[in-house]
N, C-alpha and C. Protein backbone atom coordinates (compact mmCIF):
# COMPACT_ATOMS: atom_id res chain seq x y z
N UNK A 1 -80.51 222.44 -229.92
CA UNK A 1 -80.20 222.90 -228.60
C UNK A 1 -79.97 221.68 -227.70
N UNK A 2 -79.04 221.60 -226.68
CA UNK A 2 -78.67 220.84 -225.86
C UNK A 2 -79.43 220.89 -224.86
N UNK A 3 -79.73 219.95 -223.80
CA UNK A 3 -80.61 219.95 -222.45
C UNK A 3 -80.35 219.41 -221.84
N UNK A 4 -79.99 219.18 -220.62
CA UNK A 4 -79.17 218.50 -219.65
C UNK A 4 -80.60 218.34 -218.54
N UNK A 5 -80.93 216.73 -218.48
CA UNK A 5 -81.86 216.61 -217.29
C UNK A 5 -81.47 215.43 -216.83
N UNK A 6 -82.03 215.12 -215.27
CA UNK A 6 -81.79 214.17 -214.44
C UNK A 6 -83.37 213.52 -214.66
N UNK A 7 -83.10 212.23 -215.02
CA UNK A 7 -84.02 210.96 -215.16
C UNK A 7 -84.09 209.70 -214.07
N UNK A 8 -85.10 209.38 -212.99
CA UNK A 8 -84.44 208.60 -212.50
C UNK A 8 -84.60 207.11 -213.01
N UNK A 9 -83.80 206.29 -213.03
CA UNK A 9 -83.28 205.22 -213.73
C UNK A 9 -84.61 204.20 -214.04
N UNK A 10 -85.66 204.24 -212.91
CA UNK A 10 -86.94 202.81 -212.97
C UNK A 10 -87.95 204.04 -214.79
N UNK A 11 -87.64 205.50 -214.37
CA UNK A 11 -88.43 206.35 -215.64
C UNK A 11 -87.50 206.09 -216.81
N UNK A 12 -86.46 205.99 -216.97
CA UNK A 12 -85.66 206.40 -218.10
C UNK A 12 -85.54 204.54 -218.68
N UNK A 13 -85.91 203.35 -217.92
CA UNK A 13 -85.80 202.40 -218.64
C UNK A 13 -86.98 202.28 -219.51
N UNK A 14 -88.51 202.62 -219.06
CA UNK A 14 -89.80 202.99 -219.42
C UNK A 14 -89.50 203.70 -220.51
N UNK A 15 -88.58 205.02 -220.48
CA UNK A 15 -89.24 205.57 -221.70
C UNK A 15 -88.11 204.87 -222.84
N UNK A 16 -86.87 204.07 -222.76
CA UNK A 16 -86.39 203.22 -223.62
C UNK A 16 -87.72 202.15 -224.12
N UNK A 17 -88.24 201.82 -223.31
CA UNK A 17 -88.55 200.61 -223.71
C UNK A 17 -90.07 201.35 -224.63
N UNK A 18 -90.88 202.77 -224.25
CA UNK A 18 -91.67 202.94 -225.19
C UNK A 18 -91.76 203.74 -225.90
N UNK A 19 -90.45 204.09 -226.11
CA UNK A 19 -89.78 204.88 -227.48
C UNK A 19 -89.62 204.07 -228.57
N UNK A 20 -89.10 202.77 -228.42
CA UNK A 20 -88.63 202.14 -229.18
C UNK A 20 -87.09 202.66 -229.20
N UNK A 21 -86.75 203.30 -228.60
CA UNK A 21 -85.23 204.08 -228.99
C UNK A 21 -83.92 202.97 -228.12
N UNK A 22 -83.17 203.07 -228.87
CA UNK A 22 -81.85 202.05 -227.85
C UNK A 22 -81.23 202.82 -227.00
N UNK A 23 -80.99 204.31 -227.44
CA UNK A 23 -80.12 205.15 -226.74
C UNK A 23 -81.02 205.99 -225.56
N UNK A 24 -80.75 206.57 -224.61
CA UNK A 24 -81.42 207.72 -224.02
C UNK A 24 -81.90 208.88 -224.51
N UNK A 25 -81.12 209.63 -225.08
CA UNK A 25 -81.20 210.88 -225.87
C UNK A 25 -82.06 211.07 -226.64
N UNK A 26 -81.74 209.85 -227.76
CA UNK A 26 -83.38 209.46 -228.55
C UNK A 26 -84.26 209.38 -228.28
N UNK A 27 -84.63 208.62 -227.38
CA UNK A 27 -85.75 208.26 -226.77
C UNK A 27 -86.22 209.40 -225.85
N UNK A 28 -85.40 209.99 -225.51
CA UNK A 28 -85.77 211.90 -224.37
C UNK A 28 -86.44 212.48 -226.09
N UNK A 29 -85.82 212.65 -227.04
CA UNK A 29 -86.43 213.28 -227.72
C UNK A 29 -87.45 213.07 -228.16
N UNK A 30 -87.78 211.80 -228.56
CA UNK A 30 -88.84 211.34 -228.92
C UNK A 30 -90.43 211.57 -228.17
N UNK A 31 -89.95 210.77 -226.93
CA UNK A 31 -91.00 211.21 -226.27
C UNK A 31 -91.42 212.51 -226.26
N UNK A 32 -90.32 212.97 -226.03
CA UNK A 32 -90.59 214.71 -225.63
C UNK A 32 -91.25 215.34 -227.00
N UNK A 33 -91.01 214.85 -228.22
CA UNK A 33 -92.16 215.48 -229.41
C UNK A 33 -93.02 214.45 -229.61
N UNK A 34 -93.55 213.03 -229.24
CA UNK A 34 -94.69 212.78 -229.22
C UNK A 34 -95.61 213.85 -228.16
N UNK A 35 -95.33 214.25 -227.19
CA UNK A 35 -95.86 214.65 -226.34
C UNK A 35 -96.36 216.30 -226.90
N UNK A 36 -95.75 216.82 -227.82
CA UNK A 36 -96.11 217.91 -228.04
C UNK A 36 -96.89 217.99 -229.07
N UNK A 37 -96.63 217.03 -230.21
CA UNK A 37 -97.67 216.72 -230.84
C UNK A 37 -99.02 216.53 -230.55
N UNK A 38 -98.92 214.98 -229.48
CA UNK A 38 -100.27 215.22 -228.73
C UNK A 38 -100.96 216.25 -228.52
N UNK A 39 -100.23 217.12 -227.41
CA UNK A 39 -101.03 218.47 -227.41
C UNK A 39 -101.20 219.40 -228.04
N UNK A 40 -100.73 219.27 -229.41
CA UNK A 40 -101.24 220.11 -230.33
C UNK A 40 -102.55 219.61 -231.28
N UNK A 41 -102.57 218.12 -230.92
CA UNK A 41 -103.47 217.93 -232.13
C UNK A 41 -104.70 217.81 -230.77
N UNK A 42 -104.44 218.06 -229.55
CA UNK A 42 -105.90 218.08 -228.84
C UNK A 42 -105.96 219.39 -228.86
N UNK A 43 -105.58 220.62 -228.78
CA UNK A 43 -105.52 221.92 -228.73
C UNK A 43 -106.54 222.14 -230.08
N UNK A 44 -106.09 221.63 -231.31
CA UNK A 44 -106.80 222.21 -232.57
C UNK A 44 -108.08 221.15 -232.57
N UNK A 45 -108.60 219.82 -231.58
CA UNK A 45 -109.53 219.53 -231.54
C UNK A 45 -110.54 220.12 -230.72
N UNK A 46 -109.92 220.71 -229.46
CA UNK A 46 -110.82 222.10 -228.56
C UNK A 46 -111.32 223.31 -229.71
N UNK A 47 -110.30 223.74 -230.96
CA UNK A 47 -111.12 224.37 -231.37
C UNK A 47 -112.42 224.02 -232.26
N UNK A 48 -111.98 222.84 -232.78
CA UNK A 48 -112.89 222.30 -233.73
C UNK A 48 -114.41 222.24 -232.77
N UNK A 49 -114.07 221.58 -231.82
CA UNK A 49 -115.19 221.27 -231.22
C UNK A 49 -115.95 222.16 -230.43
N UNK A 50 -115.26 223.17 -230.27
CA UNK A 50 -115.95 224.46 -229.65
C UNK A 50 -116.34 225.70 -230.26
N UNK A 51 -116.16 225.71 -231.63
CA UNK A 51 -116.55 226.33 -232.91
C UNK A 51 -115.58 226.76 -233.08
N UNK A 52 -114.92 227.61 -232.35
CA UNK A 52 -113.43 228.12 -232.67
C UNK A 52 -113.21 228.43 -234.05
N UNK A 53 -113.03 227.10 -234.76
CA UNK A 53 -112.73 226.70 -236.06
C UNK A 53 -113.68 225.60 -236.42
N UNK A 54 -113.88 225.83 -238.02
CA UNK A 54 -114.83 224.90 -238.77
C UNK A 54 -114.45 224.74 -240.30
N UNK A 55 -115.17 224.15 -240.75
CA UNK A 55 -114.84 223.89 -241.87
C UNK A 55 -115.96 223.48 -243.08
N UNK A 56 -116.15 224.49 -243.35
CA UNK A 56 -117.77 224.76 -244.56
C UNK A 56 -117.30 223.41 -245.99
N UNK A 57 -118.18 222.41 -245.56
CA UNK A 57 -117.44 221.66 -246.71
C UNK A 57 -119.13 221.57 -247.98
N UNK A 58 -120.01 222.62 -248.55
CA UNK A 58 -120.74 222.62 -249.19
C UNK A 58 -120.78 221.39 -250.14
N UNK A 59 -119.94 221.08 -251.08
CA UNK A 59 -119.96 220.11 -252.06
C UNK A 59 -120.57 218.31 -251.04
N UNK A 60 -120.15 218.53 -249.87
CA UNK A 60 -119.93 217.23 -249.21
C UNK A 60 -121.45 217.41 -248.18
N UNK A 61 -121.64 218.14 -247.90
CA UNK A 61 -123.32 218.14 -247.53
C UNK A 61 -124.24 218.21 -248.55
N UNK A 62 -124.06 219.01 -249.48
CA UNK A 62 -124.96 218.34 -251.06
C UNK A 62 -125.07 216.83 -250.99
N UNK A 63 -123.90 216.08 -250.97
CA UNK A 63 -124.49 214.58 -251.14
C UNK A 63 -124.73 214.02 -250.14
N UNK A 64 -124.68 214.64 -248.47
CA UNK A 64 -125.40 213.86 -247.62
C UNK A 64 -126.79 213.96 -247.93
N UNK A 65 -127.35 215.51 -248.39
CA UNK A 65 -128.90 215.48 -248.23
C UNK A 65 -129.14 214.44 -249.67
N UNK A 66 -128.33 214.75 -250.51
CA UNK A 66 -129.16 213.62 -251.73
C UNK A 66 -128.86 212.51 -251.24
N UNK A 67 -127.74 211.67 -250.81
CA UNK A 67 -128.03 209.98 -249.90
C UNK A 67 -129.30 210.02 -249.07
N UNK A 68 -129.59 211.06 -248.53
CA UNK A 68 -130.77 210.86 -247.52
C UNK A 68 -131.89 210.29 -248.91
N UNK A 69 -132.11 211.09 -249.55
CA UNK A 69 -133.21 211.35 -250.39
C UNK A 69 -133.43 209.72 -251.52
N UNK A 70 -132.24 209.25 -251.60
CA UNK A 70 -132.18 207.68 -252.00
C UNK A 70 -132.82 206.58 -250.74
N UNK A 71 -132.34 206.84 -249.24
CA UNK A 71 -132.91 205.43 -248.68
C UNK A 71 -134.00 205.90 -248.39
């Protein structure tokens, strides 16, 4: 899909220069899916951390309590 936005020139050299991108376009895109990434991987850390979601890892708490039981 195409998107037509107005950038003003002191923002659009910024996001060249921390895109890494040479062109504009690239660098609009880029940013624009780092940015959604970001908020997706803090979105699925709100659930983690708010129980939301978890993750029963049995085999891997078995050997925390036996490491305990060695020191």
């Amino acid at each position: 899909m195409k998107v037509t936005v107005e950038v003003p020139e002191k923002e659009m050299r910024e996001m060249l220069k921390y895109s890494g991108e040479r062109l504009k376009g690239p660098a609009v895109l880029r940013l624009a899916l780092n940015e959604l990434n970001y908020r997706k991987r803090v979105a699925m850390n709100t659930k983690f951390h708010s129980g939301e979601w978890n993750a029963e890892l049995p085999a891997i708490e078995q050997l925390r309590r036996n490491r305990r039981v060695w020191h």
